[in-house]
C-alpha atoms as a PDB file:
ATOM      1  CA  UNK A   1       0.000   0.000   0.000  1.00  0.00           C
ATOM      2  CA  UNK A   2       2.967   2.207   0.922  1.00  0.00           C
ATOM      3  CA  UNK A   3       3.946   1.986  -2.846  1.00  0.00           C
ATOM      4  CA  UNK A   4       0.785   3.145  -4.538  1.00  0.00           C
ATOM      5  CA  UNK A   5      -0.058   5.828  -1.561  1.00  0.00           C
ATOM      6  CA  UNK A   6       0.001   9.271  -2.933  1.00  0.00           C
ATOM      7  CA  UNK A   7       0.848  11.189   0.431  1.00  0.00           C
ATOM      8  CA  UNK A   8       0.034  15.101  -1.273  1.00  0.00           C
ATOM      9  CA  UNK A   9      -3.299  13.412  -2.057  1.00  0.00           C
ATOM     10  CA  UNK A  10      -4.713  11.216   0.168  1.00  0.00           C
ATOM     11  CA  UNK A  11      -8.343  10.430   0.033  1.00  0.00           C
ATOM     12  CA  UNK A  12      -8.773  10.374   3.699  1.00  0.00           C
ATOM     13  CA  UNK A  13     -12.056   8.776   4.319  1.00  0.00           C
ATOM     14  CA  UNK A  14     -11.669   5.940   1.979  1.00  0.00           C
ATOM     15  CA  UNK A  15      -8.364   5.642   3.849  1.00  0.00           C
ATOM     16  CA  UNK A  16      -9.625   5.825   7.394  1.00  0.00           C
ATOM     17  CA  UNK A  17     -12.891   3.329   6.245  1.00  0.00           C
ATOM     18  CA  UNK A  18     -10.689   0.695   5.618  1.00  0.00           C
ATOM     19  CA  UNK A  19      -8.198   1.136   8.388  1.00  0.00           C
ATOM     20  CA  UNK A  20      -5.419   1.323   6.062  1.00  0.00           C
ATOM     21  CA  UNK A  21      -1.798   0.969   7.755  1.00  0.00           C
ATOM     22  CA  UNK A  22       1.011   2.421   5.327  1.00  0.00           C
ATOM     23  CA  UNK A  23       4.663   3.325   5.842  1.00  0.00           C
ATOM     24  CA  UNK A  24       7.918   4.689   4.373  1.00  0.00           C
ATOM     25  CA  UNK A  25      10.082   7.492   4.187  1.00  0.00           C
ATOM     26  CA  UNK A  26      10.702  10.556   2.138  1.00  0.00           C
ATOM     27  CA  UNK A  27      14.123  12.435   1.679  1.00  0.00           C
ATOM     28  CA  UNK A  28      14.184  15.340   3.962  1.00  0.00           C
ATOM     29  CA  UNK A  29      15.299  17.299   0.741  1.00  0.00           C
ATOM     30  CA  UNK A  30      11.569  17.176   0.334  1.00  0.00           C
ATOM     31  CA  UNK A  31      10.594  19.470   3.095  1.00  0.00           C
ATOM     32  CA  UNK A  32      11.644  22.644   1.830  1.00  0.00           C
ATOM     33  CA  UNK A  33      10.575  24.591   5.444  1.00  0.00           C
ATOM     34  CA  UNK A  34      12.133  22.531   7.407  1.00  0.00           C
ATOM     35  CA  UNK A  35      15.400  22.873   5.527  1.00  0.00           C
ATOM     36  CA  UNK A  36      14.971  26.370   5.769  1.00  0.00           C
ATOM     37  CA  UNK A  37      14.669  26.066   9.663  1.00  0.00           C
ATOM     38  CA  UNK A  38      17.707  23.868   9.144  1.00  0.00           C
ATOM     39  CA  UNK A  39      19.693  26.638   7.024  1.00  0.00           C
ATOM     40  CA  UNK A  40      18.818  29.297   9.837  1.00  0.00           C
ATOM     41  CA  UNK A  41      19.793  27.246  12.496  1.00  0.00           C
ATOM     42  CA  UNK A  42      23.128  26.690  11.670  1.00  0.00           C
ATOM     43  CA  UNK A  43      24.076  30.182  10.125  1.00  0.00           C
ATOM     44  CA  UNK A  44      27.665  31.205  10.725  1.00  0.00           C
ATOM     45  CA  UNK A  45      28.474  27.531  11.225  1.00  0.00           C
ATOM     46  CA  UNK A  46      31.638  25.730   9.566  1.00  0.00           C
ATOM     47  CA  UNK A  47      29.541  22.909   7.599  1.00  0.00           C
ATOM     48  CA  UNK A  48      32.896  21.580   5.754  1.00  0.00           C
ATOM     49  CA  UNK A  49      32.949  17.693   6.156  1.00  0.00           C
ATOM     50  CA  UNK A  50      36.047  18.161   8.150  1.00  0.00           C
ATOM     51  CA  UNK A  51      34.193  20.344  10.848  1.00  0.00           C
ATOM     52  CA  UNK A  52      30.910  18.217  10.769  1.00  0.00           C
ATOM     53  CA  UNK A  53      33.119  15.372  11.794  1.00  0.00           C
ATOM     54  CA  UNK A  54      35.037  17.280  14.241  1.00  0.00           C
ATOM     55  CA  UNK A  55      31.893  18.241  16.416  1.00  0.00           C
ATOM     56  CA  UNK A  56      29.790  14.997  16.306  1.00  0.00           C
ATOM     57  CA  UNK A  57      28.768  11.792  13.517  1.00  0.00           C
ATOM     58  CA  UNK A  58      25.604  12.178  12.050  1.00  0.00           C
ATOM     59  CA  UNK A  59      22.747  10.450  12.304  1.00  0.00           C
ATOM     60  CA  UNK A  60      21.706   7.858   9.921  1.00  0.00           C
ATOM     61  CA  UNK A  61      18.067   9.123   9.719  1.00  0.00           C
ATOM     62  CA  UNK A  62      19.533  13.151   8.958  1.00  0.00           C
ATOM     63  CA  UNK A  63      18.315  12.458   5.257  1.00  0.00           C
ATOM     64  CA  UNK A  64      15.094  11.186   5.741  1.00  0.00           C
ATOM     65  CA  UNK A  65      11.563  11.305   7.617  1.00  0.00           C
ATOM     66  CA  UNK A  66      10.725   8.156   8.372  1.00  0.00           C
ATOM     67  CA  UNK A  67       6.466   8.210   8.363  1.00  0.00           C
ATOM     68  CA  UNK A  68       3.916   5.762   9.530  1.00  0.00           C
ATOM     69  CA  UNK A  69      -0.145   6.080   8.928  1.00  0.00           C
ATOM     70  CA  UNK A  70      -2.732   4.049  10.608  1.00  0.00           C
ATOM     71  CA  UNK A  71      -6.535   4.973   9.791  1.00  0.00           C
ATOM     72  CA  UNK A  72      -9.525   4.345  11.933  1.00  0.00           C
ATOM     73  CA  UNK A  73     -13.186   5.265  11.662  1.00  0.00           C
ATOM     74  CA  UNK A  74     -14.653   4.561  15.084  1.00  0.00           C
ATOM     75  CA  UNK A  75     -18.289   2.854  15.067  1.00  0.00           C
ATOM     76  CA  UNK A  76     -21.386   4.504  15.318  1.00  0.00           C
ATOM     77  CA  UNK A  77     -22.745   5.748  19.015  1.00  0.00           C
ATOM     78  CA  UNK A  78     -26.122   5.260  18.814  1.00  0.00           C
ATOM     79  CA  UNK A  79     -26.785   8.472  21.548  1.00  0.00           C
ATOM     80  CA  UNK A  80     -25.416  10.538  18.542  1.00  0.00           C
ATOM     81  CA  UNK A  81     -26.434  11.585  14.841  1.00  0.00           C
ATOM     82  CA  UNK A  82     -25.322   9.802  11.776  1.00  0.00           C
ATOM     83  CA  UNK A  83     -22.692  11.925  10.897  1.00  0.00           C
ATOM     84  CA  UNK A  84     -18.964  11.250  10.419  1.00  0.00           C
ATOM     85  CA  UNK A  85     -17.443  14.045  12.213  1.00  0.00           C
ATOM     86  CA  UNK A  86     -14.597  13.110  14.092  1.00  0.00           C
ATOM     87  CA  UNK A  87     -15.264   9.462  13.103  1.00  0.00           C
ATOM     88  CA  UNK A  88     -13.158   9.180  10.277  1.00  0.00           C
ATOM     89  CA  UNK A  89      -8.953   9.545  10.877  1.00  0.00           C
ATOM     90  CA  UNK A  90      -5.617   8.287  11.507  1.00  0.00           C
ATOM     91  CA  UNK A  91      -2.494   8.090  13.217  1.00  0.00           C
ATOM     92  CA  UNK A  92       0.526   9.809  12.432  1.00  0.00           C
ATOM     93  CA  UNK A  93       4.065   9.148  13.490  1.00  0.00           C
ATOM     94  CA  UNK A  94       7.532  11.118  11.977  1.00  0.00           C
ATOM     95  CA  UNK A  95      10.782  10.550  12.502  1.00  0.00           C
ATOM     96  CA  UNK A  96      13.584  12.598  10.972  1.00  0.00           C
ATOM     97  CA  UNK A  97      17.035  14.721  12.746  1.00  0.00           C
ATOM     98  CA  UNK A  98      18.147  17.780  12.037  1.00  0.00           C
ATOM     99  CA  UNK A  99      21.400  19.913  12.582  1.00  0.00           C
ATOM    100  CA  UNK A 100      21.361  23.055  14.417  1.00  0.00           C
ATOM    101  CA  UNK A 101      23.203  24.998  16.637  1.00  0.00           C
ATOM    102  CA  UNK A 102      24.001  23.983  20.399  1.00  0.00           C
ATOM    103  CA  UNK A 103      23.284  27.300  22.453  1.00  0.00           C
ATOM    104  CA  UNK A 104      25.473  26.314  25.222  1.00  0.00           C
ATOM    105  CA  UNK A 105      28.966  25.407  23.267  1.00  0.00           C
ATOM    106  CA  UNK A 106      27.886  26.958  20.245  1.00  0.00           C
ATOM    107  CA  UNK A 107      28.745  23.566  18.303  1.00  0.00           C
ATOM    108  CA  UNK A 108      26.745  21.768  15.801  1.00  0.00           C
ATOM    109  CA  UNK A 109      24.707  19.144  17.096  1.00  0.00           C
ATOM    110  CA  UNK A 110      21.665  16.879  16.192  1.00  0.00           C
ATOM    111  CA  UNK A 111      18.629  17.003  17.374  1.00  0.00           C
ATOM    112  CA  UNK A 112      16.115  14.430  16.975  1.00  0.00           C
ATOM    113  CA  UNK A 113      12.217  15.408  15.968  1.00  0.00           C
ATOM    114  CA  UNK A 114       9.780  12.727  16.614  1.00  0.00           C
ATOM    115  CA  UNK A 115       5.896  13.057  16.134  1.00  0.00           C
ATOM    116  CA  UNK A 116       3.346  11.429  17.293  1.00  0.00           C
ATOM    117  CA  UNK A 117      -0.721  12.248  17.153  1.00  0.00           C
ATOM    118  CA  UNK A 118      -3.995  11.274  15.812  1.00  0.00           C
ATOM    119  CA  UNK A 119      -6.121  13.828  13.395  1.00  0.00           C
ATOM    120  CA  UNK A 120      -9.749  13.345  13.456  1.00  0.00           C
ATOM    121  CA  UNK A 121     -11.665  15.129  10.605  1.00  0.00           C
ATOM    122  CA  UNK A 122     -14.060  16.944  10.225  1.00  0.00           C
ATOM    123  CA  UNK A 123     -17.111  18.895   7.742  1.00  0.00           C
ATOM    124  CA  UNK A 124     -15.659  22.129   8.179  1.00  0.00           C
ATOM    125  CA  UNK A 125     -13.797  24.460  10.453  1.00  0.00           C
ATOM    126  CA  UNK A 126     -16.115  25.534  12.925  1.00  0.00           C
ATOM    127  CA  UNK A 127     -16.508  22.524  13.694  1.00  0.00           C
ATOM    128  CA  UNK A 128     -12.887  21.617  14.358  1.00  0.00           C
ATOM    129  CA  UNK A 129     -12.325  24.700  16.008  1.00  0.00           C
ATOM    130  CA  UNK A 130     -15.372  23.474  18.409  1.00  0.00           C
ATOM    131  CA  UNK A 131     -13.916  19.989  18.853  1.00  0.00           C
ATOM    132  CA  UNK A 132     -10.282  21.564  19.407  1.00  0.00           C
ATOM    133  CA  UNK A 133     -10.783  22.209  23.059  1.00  0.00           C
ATOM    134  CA  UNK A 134     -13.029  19.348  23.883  1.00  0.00           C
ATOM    135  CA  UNK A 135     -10.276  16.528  23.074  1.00  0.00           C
ATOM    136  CA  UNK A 136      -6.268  15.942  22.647  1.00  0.00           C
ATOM    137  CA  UNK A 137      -6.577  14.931  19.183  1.00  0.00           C
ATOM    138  CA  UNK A 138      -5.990  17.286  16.375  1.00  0.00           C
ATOM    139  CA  UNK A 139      -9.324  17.956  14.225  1.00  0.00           C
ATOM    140  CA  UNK A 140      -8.962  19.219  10.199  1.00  0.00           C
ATOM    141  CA  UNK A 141     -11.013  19.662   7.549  1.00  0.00           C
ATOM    142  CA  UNK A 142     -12.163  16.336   5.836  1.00  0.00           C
ATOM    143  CA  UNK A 143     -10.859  16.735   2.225  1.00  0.00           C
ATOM    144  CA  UNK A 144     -10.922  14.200  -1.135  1.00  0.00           C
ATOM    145  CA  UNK A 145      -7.045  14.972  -1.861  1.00  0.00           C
ATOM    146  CA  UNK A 146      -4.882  15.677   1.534  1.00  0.00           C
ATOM    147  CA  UNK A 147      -1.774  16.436   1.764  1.00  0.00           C
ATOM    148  CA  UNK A 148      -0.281  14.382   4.461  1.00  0.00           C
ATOM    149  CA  UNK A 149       3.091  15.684   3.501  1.00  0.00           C
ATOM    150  CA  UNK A 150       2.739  18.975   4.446  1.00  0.00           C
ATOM    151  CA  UNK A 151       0.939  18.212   7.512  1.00  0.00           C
ATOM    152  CA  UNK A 152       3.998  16.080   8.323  1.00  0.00           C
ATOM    153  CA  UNK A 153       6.277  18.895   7.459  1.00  0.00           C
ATOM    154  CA  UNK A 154       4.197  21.051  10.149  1.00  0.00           C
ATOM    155  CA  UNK A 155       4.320  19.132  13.150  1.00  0.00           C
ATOM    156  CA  UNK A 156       7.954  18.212  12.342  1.00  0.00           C
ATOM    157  CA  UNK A 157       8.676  22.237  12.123  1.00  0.00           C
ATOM    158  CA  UNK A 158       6.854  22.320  15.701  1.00  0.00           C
ATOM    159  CA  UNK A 159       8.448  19.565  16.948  1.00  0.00           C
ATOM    160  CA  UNK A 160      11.883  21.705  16.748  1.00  0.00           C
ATOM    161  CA  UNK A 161      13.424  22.739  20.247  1.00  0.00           C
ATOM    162  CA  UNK A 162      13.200  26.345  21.750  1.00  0.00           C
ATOM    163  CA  UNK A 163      16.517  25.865  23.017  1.00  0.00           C
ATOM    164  CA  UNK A 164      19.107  23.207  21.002  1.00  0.00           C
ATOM    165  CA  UNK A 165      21.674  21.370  23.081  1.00  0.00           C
ATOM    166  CA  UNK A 166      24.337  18.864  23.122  1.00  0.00           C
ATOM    167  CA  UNK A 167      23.443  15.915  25.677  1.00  0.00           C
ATOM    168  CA  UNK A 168      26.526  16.380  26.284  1.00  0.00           C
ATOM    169  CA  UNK A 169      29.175  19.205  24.228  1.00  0.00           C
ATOM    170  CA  UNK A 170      32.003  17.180  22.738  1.00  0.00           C
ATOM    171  CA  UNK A 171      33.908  20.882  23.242  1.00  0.00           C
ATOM    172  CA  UNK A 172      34.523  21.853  26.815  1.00  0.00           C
ATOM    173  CA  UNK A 173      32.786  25.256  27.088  1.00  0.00           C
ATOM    174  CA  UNK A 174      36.717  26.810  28.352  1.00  0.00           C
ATOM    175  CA  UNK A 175      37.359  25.810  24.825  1.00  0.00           C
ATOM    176  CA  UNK A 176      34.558  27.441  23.088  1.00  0.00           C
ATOM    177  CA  UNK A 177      35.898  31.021  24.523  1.00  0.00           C
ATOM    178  CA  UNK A 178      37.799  32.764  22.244  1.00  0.00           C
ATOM    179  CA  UNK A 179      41.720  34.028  23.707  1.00  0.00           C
ATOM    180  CA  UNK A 180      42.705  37.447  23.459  1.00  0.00           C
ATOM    181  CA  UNK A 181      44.253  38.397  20.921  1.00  0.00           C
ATOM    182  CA  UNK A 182      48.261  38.686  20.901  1.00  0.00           C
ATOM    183  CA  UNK A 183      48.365  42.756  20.989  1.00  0.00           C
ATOM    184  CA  UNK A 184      45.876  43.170  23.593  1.00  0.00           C
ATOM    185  CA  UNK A 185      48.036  40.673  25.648  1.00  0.00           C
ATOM    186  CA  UNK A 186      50.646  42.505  24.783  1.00  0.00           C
ATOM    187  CA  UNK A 187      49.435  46.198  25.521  1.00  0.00           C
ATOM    188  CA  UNK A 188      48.046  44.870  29.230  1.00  0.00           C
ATOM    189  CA  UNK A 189      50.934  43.467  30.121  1.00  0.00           C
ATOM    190  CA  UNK A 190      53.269  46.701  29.365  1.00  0.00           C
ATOM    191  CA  UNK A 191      50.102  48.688  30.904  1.00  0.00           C
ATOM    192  CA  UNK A 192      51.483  50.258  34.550  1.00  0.00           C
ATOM    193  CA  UNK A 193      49.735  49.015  37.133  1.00  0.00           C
ATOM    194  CA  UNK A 194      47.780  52.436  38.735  1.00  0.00           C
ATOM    195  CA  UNK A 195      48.384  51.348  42.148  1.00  0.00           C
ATOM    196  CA  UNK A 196      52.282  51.107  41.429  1.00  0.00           C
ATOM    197  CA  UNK A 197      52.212  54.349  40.166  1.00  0.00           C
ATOM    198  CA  UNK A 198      50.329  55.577  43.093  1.00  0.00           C
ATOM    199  CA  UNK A 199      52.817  54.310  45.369  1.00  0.00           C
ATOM    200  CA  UNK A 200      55.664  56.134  43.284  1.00  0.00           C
ATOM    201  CA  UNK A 201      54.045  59.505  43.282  1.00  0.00           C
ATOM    202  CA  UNK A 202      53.422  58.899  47.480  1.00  0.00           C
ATOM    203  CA  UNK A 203      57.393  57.949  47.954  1.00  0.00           C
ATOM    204  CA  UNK A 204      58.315  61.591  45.436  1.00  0.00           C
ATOM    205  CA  UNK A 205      56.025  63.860  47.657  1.00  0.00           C
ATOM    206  CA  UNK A 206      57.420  62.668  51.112  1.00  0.00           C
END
Protein backbone atom coordinates (compact mmCIF):
# COMPACT_ATOMS: atom_id res chain seq x y z
CA UNK A 1 0.00 0.00 0.00
CA UNK A 2 2.97 2.21 0.92
CA UNK A 3 3.95 1.99 -2.85
CA UNK A 4 0.79 3.14 -4.54
CA UNK A 5 -0.06 5.83 -1.56
CA UNK A 6 0.00 9.27 -2.93
CA UNK A 7 0.85 11.19 0.43
CA UNK A 8 0.03 15.10 -1.27
CA UNK A 9 -3.30 13.41 -2.06
CA UNK A 10 -4.71 11.22 0.17
CA UNK A 11 -8.34 10.43 0.03
CA UNK A 12 -8.77 10.37 3.70
CA UNK A 13 -12.06 8.78 4.32
CA UNK A 14 -11.67 5.94 1.98
CA UNK A 15 -8.36 5.64 3.85
CA UNK A 16 -9.63 5.82 7.39
CA UNK A 17 -12.89 3.33 6.25
CA UNK A 18 -10.69 0.69 5.62
CA UNK A 19 -8.20 1.14 8.39
CA UNK A 20 -5.42 1.32 6.06
CA UNK A 21 -1.80 0.97 7.75
CA UNK A 22 1.01 2.42 5.33
CA UNK A 23 4.66 3.32 5.84
CA UNK A 24 7.92 4.69 4.37
CA UNK A 25 10.08 7.49 4.19
CA UNK A 26 10.70 10.56 2.14
CA UNK A 27 14.12 12.43 1.68
CA UNK A 28 14.18 15.34 3.96
CA UNK A 29 15.30 17.30 0.74
CA UNK A 30 11.57 17.18 0.33
CA UNK A 31 10.59 19.47 3.09
CA UNK A 32 11.64 22.64 1.83
CA UNK A 33 10.58 24.59 5.44
CA UNK A 34 12.13 22.53 7.41
CA UNK A 35 15.40 22.87 5.53
CA UNK A 36 14.97 26.37 5.77
CA UNK A 37 14.67 26.07 9.66
CA UNK A 38 17.71 23.87 9.14
CA UNK A 39 19.69 26.64 7.02
CA UNK A 40 18.82 29.30 9.84
CA UNK A 41 19.79 27.25 12.50
CA UNK A 42 23.13 26.69 11.67
CA UNK A 43 24.08 30.18 10.12
CA UNK A 44 27.67 31.21 10.73
CA UNK A 45 28.47 27.53 11.23
CA UNK A 46 31.64 25.73 9.57
CA UNK A 47 29.54 22.91 7.60
CA UNK A 48 32.90 21.58 5.75
CA UNK A 49 32.95 17.69 6.16
CA UNK A 50 36.05 18.16 8.15
CA UNK A 51 34.19 20.34 10.85
CA UNK A 52 30.91 18.22 10.77
CA UNK A 53 33.12 15.37 11.79
CA UNK A 54 35.04 17.28 14.24
CA UNK A 55 31.89 18.24 16.42
CA UNK A 56 29.79 15.00 16.31
CA UNK A 57 28.77 11.79 13.52
CA UNK A 58 25.60 12.18 12.05
CA UNK A 59 22.75 10.45 12.30
CA UNK A 60 21.71 7.86 9.92
CA UNK A 61 18.07 9.12 9.72
CA UNK A 62 19.53 13.15 8.96
CA UNK A 63 18.31 12.46 5.26
CA UNK A 64 15.09 11.19 5.74
CA UNK A 65 11.56 11.30 7.62
CA UNK A 66 10.73 8.16 8.37
CA UNK A 67 6.47 8.21 8.36
CA UNK A 68 3.92 5.76 9.53
CA UNK A 69 -0.15 6.08 8.93
CA UNK A 70 -2.73 4.05 10.61
CA UNK A 71 -6.54 4.97 9.79
CA UNK A 72 -9.52 4.35 11.93
CA UNK A 73 -13.19 5.26 11.66
CA UNK A 74 -14.65 4.56 15.08
CA UNK A 75 -18.29 2.85 15.07
CA UNK A 76 -21.39 4.50 15.32
CA UNK A 77 -22.74 5.75 19.02
CA UNK A 78 -26.12 5.26 18.81
CA UNK A 79 -26.78 8.47 21.55
CA UNK A 80 -25.42 10.54 18.54
CA UNK A 81 -26.43 11.58 14.84
CA UNK A 82 -25.32 9.80 11.78
CA UNK A 83 -22.69 11.92 10.90
CA UNK A 84 -18.96 11.25 10.42
CA UNK A 85 -17.44 14.04 12.21
CA UNK A 86 -14.60 13.11 14.09
CA UNK A 87 -15.26 9.46 13.10
CA UNK A 88 -13.16 9.18 10.28
CA UNK A 89 -8.95 9.54 10.88
CA UNK A 90 -5.62 8.29 11.51
CA UNK A 91 -2.49 8.09 13.22
CA UNK A 92 0.53 9.81 12.43
CA UNK A 93 4.07 9.15 13.49
CA UNK A 94 7.53 11.12 11.98
CA UNK A 95 10.78 10.55 12.50
CA UNK A 96 13.58 12.60 10.97
CA UNK A 97 17.03 14.72 12.75
CA UNK A 98 18.15 17.78 12.04
CA UNK A 99 21.40 19.91 12.58
CA UNK A 100 21.36 23.05 14.42
CA UNK A 101 23.20 25.00 16.64
CA UNK A 102 24.00 23.98 20.40
CA UNK A 103 23.28 27.30 22.45
CA UNK A 104 25.47 26.31 25.22
CA UNK A 105 28.97 25.41 23.27
CA UNK A 106 27.89 26.96 20.25
CA UNK A 107 28.74 23.57 18.30
CA UNK A 108 26.75 21.77 15.80
CA UNK A 109 24.71 19.14 17.10
CA UNK A 110 21.67 16.88 16.19
CA UNK A 111 18.63 17.00 17.37
CA UNK A 112 16.12 14.43 16.98
CA UNK A 113 12.22 15.41 15.97
CA UNK A 114 9.78 12.73 16.61
CA UNK A 115 5.90 13.06 16.13
CA UNK A 116 3.35 11.43 17.29
CA UNK A 117 -0.72 12.25 17.15
CA UNK A 118 -3.99 11.27 15.81
CA UNK A 119 -6.12 13.83 13.39
CA UNK A 120 -9.75 13.35 13.46
CA UNK A 121 -11.66 15.13 10.61
CA UNK A 122 -14.06 16.94 10.23
CA UNK A 123 -17.11 18.90 7.74
CA UNK A 124 -15.66 22.13 8.18
CA UNK A 125 -13.80 24.46 10.45
CA UNK A 126 -16.12 25.53 12.93
CA UNK A 127 -16.51 22.52 13.69
CA UNK A 128 -12.89 21.62 14.36
CA UNK A 129 -12.32 24.70 16.01
CA UNK A 130 -15.37 23.47 18.41
CA UNK A 131 -13.92 19.99 18.85
CA UNK A 132 -10.28 21.56 19.41
CA UNK A 133 -10.78 22.21 23.06
CA UNK A 134 -13.03 19.35 23.88
CA UNK A 135 -10.28 16.53 23.07
CA UNK A 136 -6.27 15.94 22.65
CA UNK A 137 -6.58 14.93 19.18
CA UNK A 138 -5.99 17.29 16.37
CA UNK A 139 -9.32 17.96 14.23
CA UNK A 140 -8.96 19.22 10.20
CA UNK A 141 -11.01 19.66 7.55
CA UNK A 142 -12.16 16.34 5.84
CA UNK A 143 -10.86 16.74 2.22
CA UNK A 144 -10.92 14.20 -1.14
CA UNK A 145 -7.05 14.97 -1.86
CA UNK A 146 -4.88 15.68 1.53
CA UNK A 147 -1.77 16.44 1.76
CA UNK A 148 -0.28 14.38 4.46
CA UNK A 149 3.09 15.68 3.50
CA UNK A 150 2.74 18.97 4.45
CA UNK A 151 0.94 18.21 7.51
CA UNK A 152 4.00 16.08 8.32
CA UNK A 153 6.28 18.90 7.46
CA UNK A 154 4.20 21.05 10.15
CA UNK A 155 4.32 19.13 13.15
CA UNK A 156 7.95 18.21 12.34
CA UNK A 157 8.68 22.24 12.12
CA UNK A 158 6.85 22.32 15.70
CA UNK A 159 8.45 19.57 16.95
CA UNK A 160 11.88 21.70 16.75
CA UNK A 161 13.42 22.74 20.25
CA UNK A 162 13.20 26.35 21.75
CA UNK A 163 16.52 25.87 23.02
CA UNK A 164 19.11 23.21 21.00
CA UNK A 165 21.67 21.37 23.08
CA UNK A 166 24.34 18.86 23.12
CA UNK A 167 23.44 15.92 25.68
CA UNK A 168 26.53 16.38 26.28
CA UNK A 169 29.17 19.20 24.23
CA UNK A 170 32.00 17.18 22.74
CA UNK A 171 33.91 20.88 23.24
CA UNK A 172 34.52 21.85 26.82
CA UNK A 173 32.79 25.26 27.09
CA UNK A 174 36.72 26.81 28.35
CA UNK A 175 37.36 25.81 24.82
CA UNK A 176 34.56 27.44 23.09
CA UNK A 177 35.90 31.02 24.52
CA UNK A 178 37.80 32.76 22.24
CA UNK A 179 41.72 34.03 23.71
CA UNK A 180 42.70 37.45 23.46
CA UNK A 181 44.25 38.40 20.92
CA UNK A 182 48.26 38.69 20.90
CA UNK A 183 48.36 42.76 20.99
CA UNK A 184 45.88 43.17 23.59
CA UNK A 185 48.04 40.67 25.65
CA UNK A 186 50.65 42.51 24.78
CA UNK A 187 49.43 46.20 25.52
CA UNK A 188 48.05 44.87 29.23
CA UNK A 189 50.93 43.47 30.12
CA UNK A 190 53.27 46.70 29.36
CA UNK A 191 50.10 48.69 30.90
CA UNK A 192 51.48 50.26 34.55
CA UNK A 193 49.73 49.01 37.13
CA UNK A 194 47.78 52.44 38.73
CA UNK A 195 48.38 51.35 42.15
CA UNK A 196 52.28 51.11 41.43
CA UNK A 197 52.21 54.35 40.17
CA UNK A 198 50.33 55.58 43.09
CA UNK A 199 52.82 54.31 45.37
CA UNK A 200 55.66 56.13 43.28
CA UNK A 201 54.04 59.50 43.28
CA UNK A 202 53.42 58.90 47.48
CA UNK A 203 57.39 57.95 47.95
CA UNK A 204 58.31 61.59 45.44
CA UNK A 205 56.02 63.86 47.66
CA UNK A 206 57.42 62.67 51.11
Amino acid sequence: MSKDLDLTKLQVLKFAQSETQAQGREPIERFARLMLEQASALEGQDQSPKAEHAQENPLTDQTWVAWRLQGFFDPLDPHVSTTVDARAGFELEAHTAIKMTCQRCLGVCVQPLDVHRTFRFVRDEQIALAMDDQSEDEFLVLSSAFDVLELIEDELIMALPLVPLHLECPVPLTQQVNPKHSIEIEFEAKRPNPFEVLSVLKSKKQ
